[in-house]
Protein backbone atom coordinates (compact mmCIF):
# COMPACT_ATOMS: atom_id res chain seq x y z
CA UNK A 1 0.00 0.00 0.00
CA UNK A 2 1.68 3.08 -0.69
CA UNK A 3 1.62 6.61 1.51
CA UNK A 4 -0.69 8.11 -0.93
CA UNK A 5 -3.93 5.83 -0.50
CA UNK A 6 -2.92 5.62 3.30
CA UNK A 7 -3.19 9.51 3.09
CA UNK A 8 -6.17 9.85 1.17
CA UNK A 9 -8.07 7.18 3.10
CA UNK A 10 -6.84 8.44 6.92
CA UNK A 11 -8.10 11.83 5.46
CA UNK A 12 -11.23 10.62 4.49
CA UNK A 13 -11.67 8.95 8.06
CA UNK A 14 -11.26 11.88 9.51
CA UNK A 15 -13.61 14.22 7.23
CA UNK A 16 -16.09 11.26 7.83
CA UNK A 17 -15.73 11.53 11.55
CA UNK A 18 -16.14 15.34 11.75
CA UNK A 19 -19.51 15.10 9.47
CA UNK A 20 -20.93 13.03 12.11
CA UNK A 21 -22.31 16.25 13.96
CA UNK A 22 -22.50 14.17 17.29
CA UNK A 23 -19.10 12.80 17.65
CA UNK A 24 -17.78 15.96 16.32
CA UNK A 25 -19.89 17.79 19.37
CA UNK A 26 -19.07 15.67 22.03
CA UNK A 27 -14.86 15.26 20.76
CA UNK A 28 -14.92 19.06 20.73
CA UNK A 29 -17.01 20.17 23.66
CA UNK A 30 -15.73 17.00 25.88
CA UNK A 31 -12.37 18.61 25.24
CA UNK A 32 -13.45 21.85 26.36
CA UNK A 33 -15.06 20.29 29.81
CA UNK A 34 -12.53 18.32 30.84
CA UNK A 35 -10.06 21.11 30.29
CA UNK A 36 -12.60 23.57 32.34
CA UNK A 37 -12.98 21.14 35.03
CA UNK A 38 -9.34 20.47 35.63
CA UNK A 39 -8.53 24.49 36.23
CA UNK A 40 -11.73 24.68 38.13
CA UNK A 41 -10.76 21.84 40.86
CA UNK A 42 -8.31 22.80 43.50
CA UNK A 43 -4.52 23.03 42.64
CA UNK A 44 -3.58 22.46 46.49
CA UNK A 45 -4.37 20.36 49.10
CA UNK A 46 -5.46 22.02 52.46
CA UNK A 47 -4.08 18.70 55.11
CA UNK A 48 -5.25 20.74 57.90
CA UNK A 49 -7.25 18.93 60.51
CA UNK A 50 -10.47 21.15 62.14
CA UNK A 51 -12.39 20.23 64.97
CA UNK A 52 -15.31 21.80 66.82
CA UNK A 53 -14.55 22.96 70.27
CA UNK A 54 -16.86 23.42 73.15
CA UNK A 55 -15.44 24.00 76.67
CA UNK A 56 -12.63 25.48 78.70
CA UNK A 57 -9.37 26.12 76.31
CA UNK A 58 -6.62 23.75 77.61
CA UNK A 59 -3.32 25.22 79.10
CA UNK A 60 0.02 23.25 77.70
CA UNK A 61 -1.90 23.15 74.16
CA UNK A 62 -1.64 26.52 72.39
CA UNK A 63 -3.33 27.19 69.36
CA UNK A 64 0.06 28.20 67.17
CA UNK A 65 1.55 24.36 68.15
CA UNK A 66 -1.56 22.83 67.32
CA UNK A 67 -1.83 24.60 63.73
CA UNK A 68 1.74 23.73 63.30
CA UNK A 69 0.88 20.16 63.61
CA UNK A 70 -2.42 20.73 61.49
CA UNK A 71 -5.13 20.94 64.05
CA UNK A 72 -7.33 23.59 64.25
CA UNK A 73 -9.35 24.41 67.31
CA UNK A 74 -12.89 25.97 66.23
CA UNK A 75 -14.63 27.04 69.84
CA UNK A 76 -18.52 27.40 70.00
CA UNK A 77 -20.24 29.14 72.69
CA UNK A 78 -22.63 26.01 73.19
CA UNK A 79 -22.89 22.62 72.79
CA UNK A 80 -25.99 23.17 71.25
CA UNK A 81 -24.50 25.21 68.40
CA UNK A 82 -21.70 22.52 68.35
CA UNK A 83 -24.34 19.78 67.93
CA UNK A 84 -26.17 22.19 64.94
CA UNK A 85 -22.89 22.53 63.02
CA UNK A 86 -22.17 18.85 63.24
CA UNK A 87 -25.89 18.31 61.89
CA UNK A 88 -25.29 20.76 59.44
CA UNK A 89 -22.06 19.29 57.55
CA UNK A 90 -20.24 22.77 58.82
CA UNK A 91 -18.13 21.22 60.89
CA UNK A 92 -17.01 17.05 60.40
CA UNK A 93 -16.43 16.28 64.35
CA UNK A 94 -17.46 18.23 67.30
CA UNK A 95 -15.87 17.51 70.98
CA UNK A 96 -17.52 18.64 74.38
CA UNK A 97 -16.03 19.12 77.17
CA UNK A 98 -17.35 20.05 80.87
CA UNK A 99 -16.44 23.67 82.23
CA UNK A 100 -14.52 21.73 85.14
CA UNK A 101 -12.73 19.16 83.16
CA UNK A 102 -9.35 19.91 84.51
CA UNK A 103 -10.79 19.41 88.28
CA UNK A 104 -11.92 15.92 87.65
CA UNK A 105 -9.04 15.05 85.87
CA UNK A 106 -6.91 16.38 89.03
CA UNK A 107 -8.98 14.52 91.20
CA UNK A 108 -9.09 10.94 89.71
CA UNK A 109 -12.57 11.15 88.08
CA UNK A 110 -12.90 10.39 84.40
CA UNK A 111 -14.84 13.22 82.72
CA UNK A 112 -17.58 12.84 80.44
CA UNK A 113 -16.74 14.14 77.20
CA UNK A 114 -18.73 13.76 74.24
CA UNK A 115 -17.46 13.34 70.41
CA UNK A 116 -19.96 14.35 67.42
CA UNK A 117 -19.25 12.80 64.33
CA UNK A 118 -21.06 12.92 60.93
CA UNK A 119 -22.71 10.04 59.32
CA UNK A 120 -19.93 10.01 56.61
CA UNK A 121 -16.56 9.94 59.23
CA UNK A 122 -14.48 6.99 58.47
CA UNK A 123 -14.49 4.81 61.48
CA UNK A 124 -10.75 4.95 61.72
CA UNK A 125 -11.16 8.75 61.85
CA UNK A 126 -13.46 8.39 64.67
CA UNK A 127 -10.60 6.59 66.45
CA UNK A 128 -8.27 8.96 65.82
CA UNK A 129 -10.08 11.94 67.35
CA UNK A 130 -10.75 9.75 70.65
CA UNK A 131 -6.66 8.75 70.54
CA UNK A 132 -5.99 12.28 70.57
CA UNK A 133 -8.71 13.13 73.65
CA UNK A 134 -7.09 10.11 75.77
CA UNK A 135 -3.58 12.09 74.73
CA UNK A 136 -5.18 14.89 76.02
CA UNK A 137 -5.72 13.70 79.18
CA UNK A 138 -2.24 11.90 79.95
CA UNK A 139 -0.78 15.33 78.74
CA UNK A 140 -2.86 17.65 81.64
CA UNK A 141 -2.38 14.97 84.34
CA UNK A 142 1.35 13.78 83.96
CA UNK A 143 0.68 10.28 83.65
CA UNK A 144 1.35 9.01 80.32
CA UNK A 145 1.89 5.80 79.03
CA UNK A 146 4.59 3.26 80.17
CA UNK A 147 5.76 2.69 76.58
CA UNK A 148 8.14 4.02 73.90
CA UNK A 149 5.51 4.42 70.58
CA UNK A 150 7.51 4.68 67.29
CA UNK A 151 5.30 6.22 64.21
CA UNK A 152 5.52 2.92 61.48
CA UNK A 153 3.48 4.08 57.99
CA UNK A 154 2.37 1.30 55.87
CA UNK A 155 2.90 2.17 52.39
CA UNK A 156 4.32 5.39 51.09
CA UNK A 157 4.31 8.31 53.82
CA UNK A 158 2.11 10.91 51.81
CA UNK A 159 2.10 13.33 54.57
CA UNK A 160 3.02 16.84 53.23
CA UNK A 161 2.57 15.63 49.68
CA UNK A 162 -0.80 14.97 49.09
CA UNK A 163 -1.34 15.16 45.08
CA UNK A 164 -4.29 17.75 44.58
CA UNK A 165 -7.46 16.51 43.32
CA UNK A 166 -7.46 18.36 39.77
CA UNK A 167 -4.30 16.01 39.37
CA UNK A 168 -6.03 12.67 40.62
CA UNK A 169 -9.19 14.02 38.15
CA UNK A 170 -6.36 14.21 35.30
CA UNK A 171 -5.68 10.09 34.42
CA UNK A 172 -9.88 10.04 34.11
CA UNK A 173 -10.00 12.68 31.96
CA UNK A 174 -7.55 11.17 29.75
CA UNK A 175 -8.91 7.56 29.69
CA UNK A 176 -12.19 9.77 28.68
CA UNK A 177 -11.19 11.91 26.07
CA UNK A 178 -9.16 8.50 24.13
CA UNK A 179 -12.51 6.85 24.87
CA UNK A 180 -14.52 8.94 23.34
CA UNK A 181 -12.38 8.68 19.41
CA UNK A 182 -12.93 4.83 20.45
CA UNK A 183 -16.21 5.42 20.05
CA UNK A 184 -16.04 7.74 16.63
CA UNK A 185 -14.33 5.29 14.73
CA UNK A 186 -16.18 2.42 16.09
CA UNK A 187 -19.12 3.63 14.75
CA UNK A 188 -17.54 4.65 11.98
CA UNK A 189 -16.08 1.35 11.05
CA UNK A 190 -19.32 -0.36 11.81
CA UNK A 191 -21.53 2.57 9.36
CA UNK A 192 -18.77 1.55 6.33
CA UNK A 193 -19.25 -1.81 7.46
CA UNK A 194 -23.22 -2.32 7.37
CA UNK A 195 -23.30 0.11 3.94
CA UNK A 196 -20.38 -2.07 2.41
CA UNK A 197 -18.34 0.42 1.81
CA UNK A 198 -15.64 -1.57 3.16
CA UNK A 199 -16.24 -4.53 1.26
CA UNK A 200 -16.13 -2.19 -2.01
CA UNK A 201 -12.79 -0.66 -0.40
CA UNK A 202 -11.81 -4.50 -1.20
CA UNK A 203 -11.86 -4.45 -4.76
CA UNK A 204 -9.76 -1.94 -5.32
CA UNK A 205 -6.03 -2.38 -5.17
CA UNK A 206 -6.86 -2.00 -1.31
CA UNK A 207 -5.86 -5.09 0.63
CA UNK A 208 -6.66 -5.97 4.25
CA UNK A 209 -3.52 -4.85 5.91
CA UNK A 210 -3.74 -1.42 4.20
CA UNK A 211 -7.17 -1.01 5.41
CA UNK A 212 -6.62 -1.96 8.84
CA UNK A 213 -3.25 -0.41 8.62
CA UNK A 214 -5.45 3.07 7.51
CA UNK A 215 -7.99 2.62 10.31
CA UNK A 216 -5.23 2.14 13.33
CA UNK A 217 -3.48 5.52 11.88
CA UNK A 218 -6.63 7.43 11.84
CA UNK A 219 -7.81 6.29 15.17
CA UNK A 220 -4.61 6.47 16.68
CA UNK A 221 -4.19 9.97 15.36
CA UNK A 222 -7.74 11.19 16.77
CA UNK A 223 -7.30 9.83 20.13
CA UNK A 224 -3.57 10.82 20.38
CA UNK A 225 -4.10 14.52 19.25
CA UNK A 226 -7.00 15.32 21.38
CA UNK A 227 -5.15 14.10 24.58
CA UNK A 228 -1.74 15.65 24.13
CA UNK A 229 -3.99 19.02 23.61
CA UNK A 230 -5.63 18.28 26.95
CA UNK A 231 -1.69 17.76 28.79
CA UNK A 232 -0.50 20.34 26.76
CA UNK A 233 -3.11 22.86 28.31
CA UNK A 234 -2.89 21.55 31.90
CA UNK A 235 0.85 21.15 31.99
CA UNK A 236 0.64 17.54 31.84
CA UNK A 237 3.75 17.82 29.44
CA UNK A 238 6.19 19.46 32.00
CA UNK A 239 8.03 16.55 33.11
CA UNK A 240 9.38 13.78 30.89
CA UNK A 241 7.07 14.82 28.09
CA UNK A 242 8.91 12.33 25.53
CA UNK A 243 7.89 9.43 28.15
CA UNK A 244 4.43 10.78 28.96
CA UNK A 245 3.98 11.36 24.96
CA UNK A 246 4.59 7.69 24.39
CA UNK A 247 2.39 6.37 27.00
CA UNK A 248 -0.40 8.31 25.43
CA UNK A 249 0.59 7.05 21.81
CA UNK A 250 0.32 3.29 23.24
CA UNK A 251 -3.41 4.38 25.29
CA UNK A 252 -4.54 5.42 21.68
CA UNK A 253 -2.99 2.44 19.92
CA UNK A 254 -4.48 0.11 22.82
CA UNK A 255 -7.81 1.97 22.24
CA UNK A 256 -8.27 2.05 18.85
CA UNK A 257 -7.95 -2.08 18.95
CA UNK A 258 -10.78 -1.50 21.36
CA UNK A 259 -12.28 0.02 18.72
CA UNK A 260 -12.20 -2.53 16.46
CA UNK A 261 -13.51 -5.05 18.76
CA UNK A 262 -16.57 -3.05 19.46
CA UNK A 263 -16.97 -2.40 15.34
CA UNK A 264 -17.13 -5.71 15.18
CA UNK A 265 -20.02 -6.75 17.54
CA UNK A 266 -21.87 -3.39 17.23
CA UNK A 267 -24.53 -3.17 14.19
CA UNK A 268 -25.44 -0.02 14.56
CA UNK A 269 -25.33 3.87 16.61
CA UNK A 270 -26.74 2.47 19.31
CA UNK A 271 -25.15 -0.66 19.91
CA UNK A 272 -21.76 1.20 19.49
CA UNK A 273 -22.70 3.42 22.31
CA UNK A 274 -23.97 0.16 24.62
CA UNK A 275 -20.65 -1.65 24.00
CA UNK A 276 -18.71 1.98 23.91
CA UNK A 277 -20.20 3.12 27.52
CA UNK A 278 -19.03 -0.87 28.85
CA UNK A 279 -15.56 -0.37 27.73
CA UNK A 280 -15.52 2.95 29.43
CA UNK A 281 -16.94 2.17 32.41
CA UNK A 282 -14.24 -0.99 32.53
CA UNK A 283 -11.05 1.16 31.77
CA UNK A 284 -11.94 3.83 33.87
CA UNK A 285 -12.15 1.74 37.16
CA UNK A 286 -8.24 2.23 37.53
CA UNK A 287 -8.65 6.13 37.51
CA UNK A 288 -11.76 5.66 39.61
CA UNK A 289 -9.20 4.03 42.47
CA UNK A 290 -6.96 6.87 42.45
CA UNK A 291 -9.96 9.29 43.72
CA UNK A 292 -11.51 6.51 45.96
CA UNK A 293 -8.10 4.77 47.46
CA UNK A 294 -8.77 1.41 48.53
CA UNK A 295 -11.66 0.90 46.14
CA UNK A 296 -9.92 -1.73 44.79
CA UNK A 297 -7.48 -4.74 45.29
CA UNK A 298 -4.36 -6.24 42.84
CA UNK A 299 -6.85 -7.81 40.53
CA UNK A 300 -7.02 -3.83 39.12
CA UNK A 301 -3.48 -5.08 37.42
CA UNK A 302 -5.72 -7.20 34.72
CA UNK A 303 -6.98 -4.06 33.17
CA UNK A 304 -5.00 -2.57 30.48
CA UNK A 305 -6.04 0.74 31.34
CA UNK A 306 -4.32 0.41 34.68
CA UNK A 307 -0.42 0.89 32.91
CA UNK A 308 -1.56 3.86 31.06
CA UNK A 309 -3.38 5.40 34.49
CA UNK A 310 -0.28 4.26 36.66
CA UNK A 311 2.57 5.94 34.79
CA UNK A 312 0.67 9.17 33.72
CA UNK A 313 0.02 9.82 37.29
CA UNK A 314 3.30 8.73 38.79
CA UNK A 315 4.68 10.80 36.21
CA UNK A 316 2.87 13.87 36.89
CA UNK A 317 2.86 13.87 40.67
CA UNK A 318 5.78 11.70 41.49
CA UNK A 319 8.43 12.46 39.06
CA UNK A 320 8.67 8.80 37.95
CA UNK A 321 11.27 8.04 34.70
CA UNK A 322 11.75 5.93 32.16
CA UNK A 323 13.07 3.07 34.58
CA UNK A 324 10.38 3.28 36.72
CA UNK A 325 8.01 3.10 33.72
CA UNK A 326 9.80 0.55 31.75
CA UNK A 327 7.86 -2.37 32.79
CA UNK A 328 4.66 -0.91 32.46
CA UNK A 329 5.11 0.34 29.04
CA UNK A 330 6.23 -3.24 27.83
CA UNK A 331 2.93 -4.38 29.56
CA UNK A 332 0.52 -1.52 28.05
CA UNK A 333 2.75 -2.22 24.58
CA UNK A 334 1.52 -5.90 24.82
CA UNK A 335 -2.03 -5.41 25.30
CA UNK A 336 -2.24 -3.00 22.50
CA UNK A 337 -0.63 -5.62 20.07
CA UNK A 338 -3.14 -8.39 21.39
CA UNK A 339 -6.36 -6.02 21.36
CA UNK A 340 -5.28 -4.73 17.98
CA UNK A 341 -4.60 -7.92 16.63
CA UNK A 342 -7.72 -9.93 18.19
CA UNK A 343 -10.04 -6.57 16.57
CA UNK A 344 -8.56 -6.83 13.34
CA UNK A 345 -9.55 -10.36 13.15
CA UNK A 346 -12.63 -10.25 14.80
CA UNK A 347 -13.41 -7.53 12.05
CA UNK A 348 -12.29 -9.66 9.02
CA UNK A 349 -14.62 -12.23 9.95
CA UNK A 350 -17.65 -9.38 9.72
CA UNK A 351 -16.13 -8.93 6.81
CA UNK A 352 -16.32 -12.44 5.53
């Protein structure tokens, strides 16, 4: 096949694509929404603890030590207003205190103090807050506890690093935006396919490698382009942009196989959508875990999209490099080939 029918079919792809006034909508305007929601989420992370406060202040705990170690004190004149701005979702946890708390603690007597938590708190929150009341306590009294405690993190310390949410949101919006060309040139294949255009394609000097060798380029371009726009905008591109710029390339190479597969079992619009919106929902899990931690377990390593997710945001955040990345570009490399492979055949079969 030579560069001049590649051209003039990848050319015709695209012109195709941009007449469909829907796709064309949702590639631009998408673009423009994920862009405007990244600069409209917060660009810092506030790791600054608040809790309501109702009762005497405490001497040997002043307010410029506690904010130094990320605690801030919020006093209310009553409980009752402490209780109402709990209710309310003003405040997350509310602590009580009685007016003579020091006295009972003085004289042996354990005093009642009551904790007000939201629905929502976390329950290990919750034990945090009544950790630090019981420190509290051993810290106005004297008698602490007969032990030498030793701070031990499990996993990576992220304390004073916390990445900011527009750059969690950022691996989503790019498994999005190279979702959405999947999509385009699913339904485009599958149109050409139904109409036989394809099959007409056939008889001319056009063999099956060429075609699917025209498809991958123009679905690879789409997806590709529209993404590096989006890092371009954000800064995405700032560090290691040659290594960030290839693990987009593979995302749209591994997607446009995607796209084939879903040409392939769609028949029509609809269809591509129902198939389309499945694949989405499936790749975007891994980006999904890095706003909800813990959401899932290792079996999130199965997904292809998890490489591509893993290495943009280490990349980003973390200042990861090529040998940190190595492995998982060989990994999203390899399920591009097999998805790309496995839709071109799938498709050649529609195609008798």
């Amino acid at each position: 096949m030579n560069p001049r029918m590649l051209a003039a079919l990848v050319w015709k792809d695209i012109t195709l694509f941009f007449k469909n006034r829907f796709f064309a909508f949702i590639s631009i305007l998408g673009l423009v929404a994920y862009i405007a929601i990244y600069f409209a989420m917060p660009k810092v992370v506030d790791e600054t603890l608040e809790l309501a406060w109702f009762g005497p202040q405490l001497p040997g705990f002043s307010e410029a030590e506690l904010e130094e170690d990320g605690l801030v004190l919020r006093y209310y004149p009553t409980e009752e207003a402490l209780q109402e701005a709990v209710l309310s979702g003003d405040e997350p946890v509310g602590v009580s205190i009685p007016q003579d708390f020091l006295a009972q603690l003085s004289s042996g007597h354990k005093p009642p103090v009551q904790i007000y938590f939201k629905t929502d708190v976390p329950d290990e929150y919750r034990a945090a807050y009544t950790l630090f009341l019981e420190e509290v306590g051993f810290e106005l009294t004297g008698n602490t506890l007969n032990i030498e405690a030793e701070e031990v993190v499990l996993g990576p310390d992220m304390a004073g690093q916390q990445v900011p949410p527009r750059q969690r949101m950022l691996p989503l919006i790019t498994v999005f935006i190279l979702m959405i060309e999947t999509w385009g040139l699913a339904a485009l294949i599958s149109a050409e396919v139904e109409s036989g255009t394809l099959r007409a394609l056939l008889t001319t000097p056009l063999t099956i490698p060429g075609l699917f060798a025209s498809k991958g380029f123009t679905g690879v371009f789409m997806a590709f382009s529209q993404v590096v726009v989006l890092l371009l905008i954000t800064g995405g591109l700032r560090s290691e942009p040659l290594l960030v710029l290839t693990v987009l390339l593979l995302g749209a190479f591994l997607v446009t196989g995607i796209s084939f597969l879903i040409a392939s079992v769609a028949g029509d619009m609809m269809s591509v959508m129902a198939w389309g919106m499945l694949a989405l929902i499936v790749l975007a899990i891994p980006a999904f875990n890095l706003l909800l931690p813990g959401l899932t377990t290792d079996w999130i390593k199965i997904l292809p999209s998890y490489y591509l997710v893993d290495i943009v945001y280490r990349v980003l955040n973390f200042g990861a490099g090529w040998s940190q990345a190595g492995s998982g570009l060989l990994t999203l490399l390899a399920f591009g080939l097999a998805f790309f492979v496995l839709g071109a055949y799938a498709l050649r079969r529609k195609l008798g």
